[in-house]
PDB file of N, CA and C in Angstrom:
ATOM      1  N   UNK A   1       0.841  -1.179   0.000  1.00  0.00           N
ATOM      2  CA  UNK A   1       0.000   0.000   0.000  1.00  0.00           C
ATOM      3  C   UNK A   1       0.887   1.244   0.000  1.00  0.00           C
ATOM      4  N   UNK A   2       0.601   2.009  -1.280  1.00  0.00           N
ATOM      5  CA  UNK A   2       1.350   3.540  -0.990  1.00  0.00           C
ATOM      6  C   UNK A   2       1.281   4.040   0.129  1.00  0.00           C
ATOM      7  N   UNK A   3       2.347   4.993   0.787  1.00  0.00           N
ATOM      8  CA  UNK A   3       1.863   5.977   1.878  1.00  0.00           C
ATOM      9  C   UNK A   3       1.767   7.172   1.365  1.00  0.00           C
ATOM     10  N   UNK A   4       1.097   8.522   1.513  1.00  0.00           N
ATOM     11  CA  UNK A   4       0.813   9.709   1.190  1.00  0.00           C
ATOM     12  C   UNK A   4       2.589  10.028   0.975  1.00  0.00           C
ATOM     13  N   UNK A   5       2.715  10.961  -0.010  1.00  0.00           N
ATOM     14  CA  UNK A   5       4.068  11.738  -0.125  1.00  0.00           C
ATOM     15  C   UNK A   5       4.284  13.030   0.798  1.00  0.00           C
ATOM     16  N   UNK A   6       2.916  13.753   1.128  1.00  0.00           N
ATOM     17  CA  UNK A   6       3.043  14.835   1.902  1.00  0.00           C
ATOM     18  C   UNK A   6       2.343  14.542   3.320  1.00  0.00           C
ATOM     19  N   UNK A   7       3.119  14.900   4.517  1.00  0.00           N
ATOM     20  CA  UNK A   7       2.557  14.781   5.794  1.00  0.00           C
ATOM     21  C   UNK A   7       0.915  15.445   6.197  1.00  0.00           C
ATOM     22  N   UNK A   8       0.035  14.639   6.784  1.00  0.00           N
ATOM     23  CA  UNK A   8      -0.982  14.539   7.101  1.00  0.00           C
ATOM     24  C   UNK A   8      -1.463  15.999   7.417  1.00  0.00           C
ATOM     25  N   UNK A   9      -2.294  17.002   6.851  1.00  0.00           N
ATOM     26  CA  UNK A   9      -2.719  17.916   7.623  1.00  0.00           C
ATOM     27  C   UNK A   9      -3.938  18.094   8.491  1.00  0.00           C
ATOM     28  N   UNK A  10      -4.371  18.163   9.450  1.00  0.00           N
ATOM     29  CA  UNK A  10      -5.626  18.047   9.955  1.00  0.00           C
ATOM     30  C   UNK A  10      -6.935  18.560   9.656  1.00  0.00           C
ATOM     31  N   UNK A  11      -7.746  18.290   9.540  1.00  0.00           N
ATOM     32  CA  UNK A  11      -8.963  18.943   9.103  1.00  0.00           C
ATOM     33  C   UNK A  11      -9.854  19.688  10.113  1.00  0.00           C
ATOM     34  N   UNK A  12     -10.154  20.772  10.209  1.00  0.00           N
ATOM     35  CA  UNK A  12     -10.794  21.126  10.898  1.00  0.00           C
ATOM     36  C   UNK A  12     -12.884  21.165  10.558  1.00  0.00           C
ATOM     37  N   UNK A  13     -13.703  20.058  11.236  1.00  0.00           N
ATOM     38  CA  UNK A  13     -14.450  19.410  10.328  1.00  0.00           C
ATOM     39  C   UNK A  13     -15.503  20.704  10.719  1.00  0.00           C
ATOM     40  N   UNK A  14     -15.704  21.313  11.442  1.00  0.00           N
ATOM     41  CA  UNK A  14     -16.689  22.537  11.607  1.00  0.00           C
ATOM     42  C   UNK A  14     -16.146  23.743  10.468  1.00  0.00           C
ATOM     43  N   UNK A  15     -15.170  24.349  10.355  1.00  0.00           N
ATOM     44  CA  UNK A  15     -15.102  25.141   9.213  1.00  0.00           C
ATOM     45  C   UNK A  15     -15.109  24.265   7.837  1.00  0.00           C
ATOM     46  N   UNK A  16     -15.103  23.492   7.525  1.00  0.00           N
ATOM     47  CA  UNK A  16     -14.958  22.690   6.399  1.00  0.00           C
ATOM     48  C   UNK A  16     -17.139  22.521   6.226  1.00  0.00           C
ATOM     49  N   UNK A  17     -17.923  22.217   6.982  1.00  0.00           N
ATOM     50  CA  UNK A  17     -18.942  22.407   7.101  1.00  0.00           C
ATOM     51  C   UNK A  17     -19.462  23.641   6.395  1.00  0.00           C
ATOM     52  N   UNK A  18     -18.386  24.726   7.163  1.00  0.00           N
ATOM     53  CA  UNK A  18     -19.172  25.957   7.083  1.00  0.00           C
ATOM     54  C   UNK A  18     -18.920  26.408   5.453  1.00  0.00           C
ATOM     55  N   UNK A  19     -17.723  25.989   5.272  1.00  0.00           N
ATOM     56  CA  UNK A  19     -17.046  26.556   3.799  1.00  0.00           C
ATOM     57  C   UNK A  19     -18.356  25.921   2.705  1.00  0.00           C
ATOM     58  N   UNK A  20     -18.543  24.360   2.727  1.00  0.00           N
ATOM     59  CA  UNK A  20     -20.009  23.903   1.908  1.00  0.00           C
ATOM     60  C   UNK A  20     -21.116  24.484   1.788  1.00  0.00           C
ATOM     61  N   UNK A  21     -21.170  24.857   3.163  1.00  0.00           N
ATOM     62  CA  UNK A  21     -22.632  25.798   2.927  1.00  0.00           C
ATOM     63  C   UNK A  21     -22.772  26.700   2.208  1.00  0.00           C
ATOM     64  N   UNK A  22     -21.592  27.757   1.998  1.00  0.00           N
ATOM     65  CA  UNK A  22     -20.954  29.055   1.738  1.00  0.00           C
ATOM     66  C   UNK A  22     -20.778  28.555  -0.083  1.00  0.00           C
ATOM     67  N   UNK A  23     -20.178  27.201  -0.245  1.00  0.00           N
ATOM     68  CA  UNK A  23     -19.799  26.850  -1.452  1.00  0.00           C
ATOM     69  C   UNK A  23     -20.882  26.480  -2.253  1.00  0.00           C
ATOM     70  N   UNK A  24     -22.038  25.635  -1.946  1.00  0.00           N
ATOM     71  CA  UNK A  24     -23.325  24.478  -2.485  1.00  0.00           C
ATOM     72  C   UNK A  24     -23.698  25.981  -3.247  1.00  0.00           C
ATOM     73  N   UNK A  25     -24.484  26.971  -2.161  1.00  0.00           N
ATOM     74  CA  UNK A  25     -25.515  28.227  -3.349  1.00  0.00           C
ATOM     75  C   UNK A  25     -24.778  28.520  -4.370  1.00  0.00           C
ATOM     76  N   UNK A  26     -23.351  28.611  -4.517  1.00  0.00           N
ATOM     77  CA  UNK A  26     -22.499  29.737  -5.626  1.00  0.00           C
ATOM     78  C   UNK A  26     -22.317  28.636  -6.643  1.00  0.00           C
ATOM     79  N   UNK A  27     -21.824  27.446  -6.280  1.00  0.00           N
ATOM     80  CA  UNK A  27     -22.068  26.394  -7.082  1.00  0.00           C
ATOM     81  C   UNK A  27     -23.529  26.361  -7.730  1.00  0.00           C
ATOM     82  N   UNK A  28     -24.116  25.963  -7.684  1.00  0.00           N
ATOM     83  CA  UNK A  28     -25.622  25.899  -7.892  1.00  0.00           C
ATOM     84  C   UNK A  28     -25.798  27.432  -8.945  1.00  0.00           C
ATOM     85  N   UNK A  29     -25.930  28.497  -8.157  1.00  0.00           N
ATOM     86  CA  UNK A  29     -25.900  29.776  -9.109  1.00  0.00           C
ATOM     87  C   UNK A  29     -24.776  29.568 -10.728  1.00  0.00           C
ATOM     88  N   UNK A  30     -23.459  29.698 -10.534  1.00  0.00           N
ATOM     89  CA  UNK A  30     -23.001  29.263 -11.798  1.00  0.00           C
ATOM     90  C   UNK A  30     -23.184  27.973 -12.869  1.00  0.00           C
ATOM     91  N   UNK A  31     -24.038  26.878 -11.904  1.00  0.00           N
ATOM     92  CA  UNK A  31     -24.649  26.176 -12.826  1.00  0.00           C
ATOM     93  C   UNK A  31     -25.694  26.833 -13.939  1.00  0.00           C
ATOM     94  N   UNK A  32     -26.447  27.396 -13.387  1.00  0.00           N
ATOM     95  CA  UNK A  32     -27.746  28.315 -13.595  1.00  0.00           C
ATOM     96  C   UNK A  32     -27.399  29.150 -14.773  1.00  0.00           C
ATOM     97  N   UNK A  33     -26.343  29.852 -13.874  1.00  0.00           N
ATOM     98  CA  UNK A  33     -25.967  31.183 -15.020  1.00  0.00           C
ATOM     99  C   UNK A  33     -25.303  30.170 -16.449  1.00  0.00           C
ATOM    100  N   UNK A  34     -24.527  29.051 -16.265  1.00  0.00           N
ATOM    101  CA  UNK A  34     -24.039  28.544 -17.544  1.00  0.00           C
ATOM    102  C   UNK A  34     -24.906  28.077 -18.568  1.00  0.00           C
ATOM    103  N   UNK A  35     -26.236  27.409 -17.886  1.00  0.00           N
ATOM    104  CA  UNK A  35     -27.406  27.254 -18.042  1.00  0.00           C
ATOM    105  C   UNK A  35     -28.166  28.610 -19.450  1.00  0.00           C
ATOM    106  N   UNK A  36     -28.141  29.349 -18.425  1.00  0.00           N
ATOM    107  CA  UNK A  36     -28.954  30.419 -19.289  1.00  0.00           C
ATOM    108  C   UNK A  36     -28.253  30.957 -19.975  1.00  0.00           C
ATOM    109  N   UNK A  37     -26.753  31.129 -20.040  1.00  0.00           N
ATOM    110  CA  UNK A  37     -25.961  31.532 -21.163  1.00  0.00           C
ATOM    111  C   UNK A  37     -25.994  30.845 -22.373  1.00  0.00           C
ATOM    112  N   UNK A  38     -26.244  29.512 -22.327  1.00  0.00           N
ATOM    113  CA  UNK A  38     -26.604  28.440 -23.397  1.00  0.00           C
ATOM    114  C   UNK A  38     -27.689  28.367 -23.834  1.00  0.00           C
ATOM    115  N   UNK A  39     -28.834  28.685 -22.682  1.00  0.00           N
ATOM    116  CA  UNK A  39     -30.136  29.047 -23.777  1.00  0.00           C
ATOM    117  C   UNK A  39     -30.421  30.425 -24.616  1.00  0.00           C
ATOM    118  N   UNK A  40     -29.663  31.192 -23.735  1.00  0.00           N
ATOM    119  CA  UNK A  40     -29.490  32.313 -24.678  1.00  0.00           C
ATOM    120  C   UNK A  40     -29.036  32.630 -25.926  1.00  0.00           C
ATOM    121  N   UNK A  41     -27.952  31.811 -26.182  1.00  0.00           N
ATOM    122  CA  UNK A  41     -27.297  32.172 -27.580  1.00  0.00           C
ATOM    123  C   UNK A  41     -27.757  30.813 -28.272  1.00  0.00           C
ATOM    124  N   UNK A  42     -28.786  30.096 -28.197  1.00  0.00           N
ATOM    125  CA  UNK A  42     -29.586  29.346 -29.220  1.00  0.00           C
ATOM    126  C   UNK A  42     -30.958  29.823 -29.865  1.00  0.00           C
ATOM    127  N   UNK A  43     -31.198  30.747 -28.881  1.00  0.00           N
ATOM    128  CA  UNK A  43     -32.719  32.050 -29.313  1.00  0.00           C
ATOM    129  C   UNK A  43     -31.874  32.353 -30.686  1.00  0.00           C
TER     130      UNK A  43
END
């Protein structure tokens, strides 16, 4: 079994929570917007 090349960093699992929450809407929005940029230039 490989071992990792770079030493272990810890995760801190409450900001990592918070960052998803923060990340899922903006994700979701640039889906949207790529979305309607593509229906747009087929009008």
């Amino acid at each position: 079994m490989r071992q990792a090349q770079w030493p272990s960093v810890g995760l801190d699992a409450e900001k990592h929570k918070g960052r998803n929450v923060v990340e899922r809407p903006f994700c979701t929005l640039m889906l949207w917007r790529a979305l309607a940029a593509r229906y747009d230039n087929s009008l």
